[in-house]
C-alpha atoms as a PDB file:
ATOM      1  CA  UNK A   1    -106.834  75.117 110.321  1.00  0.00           C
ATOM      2  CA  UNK A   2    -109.846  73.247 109.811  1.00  0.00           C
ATOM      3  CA  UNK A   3    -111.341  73.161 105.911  1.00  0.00           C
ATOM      4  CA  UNK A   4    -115.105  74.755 105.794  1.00  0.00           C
ATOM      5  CA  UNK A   5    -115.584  72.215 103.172  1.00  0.00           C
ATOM      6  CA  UNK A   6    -114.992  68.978 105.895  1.00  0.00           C
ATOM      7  CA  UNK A   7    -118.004  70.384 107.952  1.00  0.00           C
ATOM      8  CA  UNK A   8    -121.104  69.699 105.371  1.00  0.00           C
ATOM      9  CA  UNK A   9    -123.749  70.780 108.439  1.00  0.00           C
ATOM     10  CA  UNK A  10    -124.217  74.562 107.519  1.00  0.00           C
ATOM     11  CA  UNK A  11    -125.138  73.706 103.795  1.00  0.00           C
ATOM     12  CA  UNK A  12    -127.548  70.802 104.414  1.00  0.00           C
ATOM     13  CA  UNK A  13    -129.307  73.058 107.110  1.00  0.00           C
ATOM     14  CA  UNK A  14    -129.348  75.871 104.561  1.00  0.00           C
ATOM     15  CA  UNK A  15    -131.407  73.257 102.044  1.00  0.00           C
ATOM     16  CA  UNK A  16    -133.581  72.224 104.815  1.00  0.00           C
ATOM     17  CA  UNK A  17    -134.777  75.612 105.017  1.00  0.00           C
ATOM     18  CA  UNK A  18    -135.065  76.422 101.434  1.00  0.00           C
ATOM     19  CA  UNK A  19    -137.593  73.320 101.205  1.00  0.00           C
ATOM     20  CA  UNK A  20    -139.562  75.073 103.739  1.00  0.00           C
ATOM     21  CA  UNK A  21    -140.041  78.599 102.559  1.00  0.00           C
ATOM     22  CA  UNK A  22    -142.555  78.432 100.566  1.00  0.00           C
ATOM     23  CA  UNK A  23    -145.176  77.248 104.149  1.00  0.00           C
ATOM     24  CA  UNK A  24    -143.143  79.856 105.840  1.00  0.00           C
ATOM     25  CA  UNK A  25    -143.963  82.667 103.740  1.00  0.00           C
ATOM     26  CA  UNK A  26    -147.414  81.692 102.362  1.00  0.00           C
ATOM     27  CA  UNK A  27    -148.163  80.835 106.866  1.00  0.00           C
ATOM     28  CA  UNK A  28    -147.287  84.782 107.065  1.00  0.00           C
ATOM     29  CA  UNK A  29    -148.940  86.151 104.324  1.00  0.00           C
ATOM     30  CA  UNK A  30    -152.539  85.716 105.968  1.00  0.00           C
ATOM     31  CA  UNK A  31    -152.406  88.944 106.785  1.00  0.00           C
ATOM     32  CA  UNK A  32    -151.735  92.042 104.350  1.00  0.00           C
ATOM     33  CA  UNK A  33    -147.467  92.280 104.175  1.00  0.00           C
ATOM     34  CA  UNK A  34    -145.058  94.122 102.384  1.00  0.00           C
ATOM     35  CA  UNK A  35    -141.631  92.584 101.568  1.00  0.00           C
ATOM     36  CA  UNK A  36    -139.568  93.984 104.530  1.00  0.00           C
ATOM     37  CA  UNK A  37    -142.095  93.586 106.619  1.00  0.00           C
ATOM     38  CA  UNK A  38    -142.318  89.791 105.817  1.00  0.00           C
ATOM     39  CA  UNK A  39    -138.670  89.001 105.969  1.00  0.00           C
ATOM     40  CA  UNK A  40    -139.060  90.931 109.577  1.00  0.00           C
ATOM     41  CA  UNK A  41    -141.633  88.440 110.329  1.00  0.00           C
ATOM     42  CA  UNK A  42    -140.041  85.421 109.294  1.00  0.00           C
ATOM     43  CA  UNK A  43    -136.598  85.998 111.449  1.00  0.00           C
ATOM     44  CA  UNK A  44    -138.218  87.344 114.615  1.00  0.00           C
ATOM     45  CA  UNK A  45    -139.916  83.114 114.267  1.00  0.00           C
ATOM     46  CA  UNK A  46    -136.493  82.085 113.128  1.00  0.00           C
ATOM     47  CA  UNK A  47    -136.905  81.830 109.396  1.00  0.00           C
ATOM     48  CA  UNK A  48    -135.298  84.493 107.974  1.00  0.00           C
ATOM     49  CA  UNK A  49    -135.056  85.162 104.394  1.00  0.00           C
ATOM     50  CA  UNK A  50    -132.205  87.400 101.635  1.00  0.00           C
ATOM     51  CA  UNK A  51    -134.014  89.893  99.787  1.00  0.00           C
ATOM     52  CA  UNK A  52    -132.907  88.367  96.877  1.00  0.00           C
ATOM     53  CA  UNK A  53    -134.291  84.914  97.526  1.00  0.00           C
ATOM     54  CA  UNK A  54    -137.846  86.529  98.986  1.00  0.00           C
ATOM     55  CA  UNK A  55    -138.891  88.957  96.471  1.00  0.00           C
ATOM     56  CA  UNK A  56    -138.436  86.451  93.500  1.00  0.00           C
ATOM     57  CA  UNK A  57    -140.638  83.757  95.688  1.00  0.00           C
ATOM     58  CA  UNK A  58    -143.347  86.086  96.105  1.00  0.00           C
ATOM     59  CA  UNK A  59    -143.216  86.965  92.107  1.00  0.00           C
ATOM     60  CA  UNK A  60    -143.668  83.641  91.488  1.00  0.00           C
ATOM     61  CA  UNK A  61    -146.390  82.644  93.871  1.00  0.00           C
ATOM     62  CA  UNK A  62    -148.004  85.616  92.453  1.00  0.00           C
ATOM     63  CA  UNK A  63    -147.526  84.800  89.097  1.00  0.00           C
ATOM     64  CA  UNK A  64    -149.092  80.968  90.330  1.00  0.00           C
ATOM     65  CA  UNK A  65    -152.147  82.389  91.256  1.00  0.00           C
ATOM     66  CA  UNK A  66    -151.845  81.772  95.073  1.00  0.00           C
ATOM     67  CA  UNK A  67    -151.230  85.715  96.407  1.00  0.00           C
ATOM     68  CA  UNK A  68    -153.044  88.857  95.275  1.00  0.00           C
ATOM     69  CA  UNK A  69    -150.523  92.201  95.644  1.00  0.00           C
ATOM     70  CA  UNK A  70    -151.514  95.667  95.282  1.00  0.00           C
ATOM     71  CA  UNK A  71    -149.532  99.135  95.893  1.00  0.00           C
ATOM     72  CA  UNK A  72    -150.307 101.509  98.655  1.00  0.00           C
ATOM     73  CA  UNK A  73    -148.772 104.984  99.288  1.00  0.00           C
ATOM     74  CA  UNK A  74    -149.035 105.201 103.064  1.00  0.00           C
ATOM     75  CA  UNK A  75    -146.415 107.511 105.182  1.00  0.00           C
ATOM     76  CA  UNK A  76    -143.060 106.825 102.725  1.00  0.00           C
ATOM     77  CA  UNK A  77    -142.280 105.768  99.757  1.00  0.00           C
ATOM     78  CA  UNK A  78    -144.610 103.339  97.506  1.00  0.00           C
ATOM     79  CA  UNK A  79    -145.105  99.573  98.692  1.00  0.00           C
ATOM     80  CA  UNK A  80    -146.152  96.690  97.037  1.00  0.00           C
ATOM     81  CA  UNK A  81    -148.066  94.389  99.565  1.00  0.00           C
ATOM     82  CA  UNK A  82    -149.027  91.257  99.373  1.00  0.00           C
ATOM     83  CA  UNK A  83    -151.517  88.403 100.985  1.00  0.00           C
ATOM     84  CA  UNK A  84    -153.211  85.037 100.134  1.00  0.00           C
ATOM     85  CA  UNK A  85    -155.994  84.745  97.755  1.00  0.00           C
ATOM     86  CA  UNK A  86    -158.699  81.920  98.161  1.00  0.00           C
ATOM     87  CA  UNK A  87    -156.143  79.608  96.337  1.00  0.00           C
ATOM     88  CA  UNK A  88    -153.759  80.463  98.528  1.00  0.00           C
ATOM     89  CA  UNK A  89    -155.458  80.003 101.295  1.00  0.00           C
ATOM     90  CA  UNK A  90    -156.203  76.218 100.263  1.00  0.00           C
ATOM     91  CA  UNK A  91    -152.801  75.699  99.297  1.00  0.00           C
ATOM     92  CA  UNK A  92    -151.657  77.303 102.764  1.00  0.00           C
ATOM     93  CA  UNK A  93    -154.019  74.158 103.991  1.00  0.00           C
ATOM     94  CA  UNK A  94    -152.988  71.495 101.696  1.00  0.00           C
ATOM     95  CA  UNK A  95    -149.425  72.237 102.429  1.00  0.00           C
ATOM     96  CA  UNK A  96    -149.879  72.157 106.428  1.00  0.00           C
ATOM     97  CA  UNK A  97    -151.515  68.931 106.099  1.00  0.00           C
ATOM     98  CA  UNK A  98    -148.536  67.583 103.936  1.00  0.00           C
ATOM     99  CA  UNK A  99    -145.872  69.442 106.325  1.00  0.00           C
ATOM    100  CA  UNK A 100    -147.319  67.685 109.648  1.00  0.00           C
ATOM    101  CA  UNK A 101    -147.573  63.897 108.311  1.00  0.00           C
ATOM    102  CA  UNK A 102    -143.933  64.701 107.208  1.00  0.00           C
ATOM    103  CA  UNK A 103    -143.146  65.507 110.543  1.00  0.00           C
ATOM    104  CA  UNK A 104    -144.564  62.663 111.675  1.00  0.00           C
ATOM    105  CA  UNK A 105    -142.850  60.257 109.206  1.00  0.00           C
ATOM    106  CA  UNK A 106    -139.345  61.790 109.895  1.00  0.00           C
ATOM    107  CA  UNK A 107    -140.319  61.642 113.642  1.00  0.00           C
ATOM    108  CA  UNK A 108    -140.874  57.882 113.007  1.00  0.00           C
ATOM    109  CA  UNK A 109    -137.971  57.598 111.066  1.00  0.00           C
ATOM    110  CA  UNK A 110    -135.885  59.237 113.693  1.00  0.00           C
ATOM    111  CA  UNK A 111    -136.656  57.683 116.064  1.00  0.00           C
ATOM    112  CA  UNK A 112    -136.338  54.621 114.708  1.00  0.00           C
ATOM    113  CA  UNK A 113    -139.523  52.977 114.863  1.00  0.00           C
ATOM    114  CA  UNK A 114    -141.615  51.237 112.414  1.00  0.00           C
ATOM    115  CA  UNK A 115    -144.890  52.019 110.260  1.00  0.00           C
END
């Protein structure tokens, strides 16, 4: 029987994707979410996300200033939503232009050509 520990693949893809969450979820967040609804979001695109590893990002891009959240009593029980703020918004921006030259570079890279 093969050892899980001889096949390194599923890790490394799990730490590619945790160095992308952050433009995942802020990318969704343009428009008013709650929590479930976001992780919903993100794996119908293919990114999705533990409630455990969500809920703490969105506390802490809260707490950074980058997403306003409010509570709302709609047709069940309480739920906090959230979206981006004006700094989130140019952080959303900043980050896309950082995310596509990266592409770029690893396409390059990849591919083997030069600068």
């Amino acid at each position: 029987m093969a050892d899980p520990l001889d096949n390194p693949l599923p890790k490394l893809e799990l730490e590619l994707r945790r160095g992308v969450l952050v433009i995942a979820v802020l990318s969704q967040l343009r428009e008013v979410q709650y929590g479930y609804s976001l992780r919903q979001a993100l794996a119908r695109r293919g990114m999705p996300i533990e409630e455990g590893t969500l809920y703490p990002l969105l506390r802490r891009l809260e707490k950074q200033g980058v997403l306003a959240s409010e509570w709302r009593i709609e047709d069940g029980p309480p739920r906090r939503y959230y979206r981006l703020n004006d700094a989130g918004e140019a952080l959303l921006a900043e980050l896309t232009a950082s995310w596509r030259a990266l592409v770029g570079t690893m396409a390059g890279l990849l591919e083997g050509s030069a600068p």
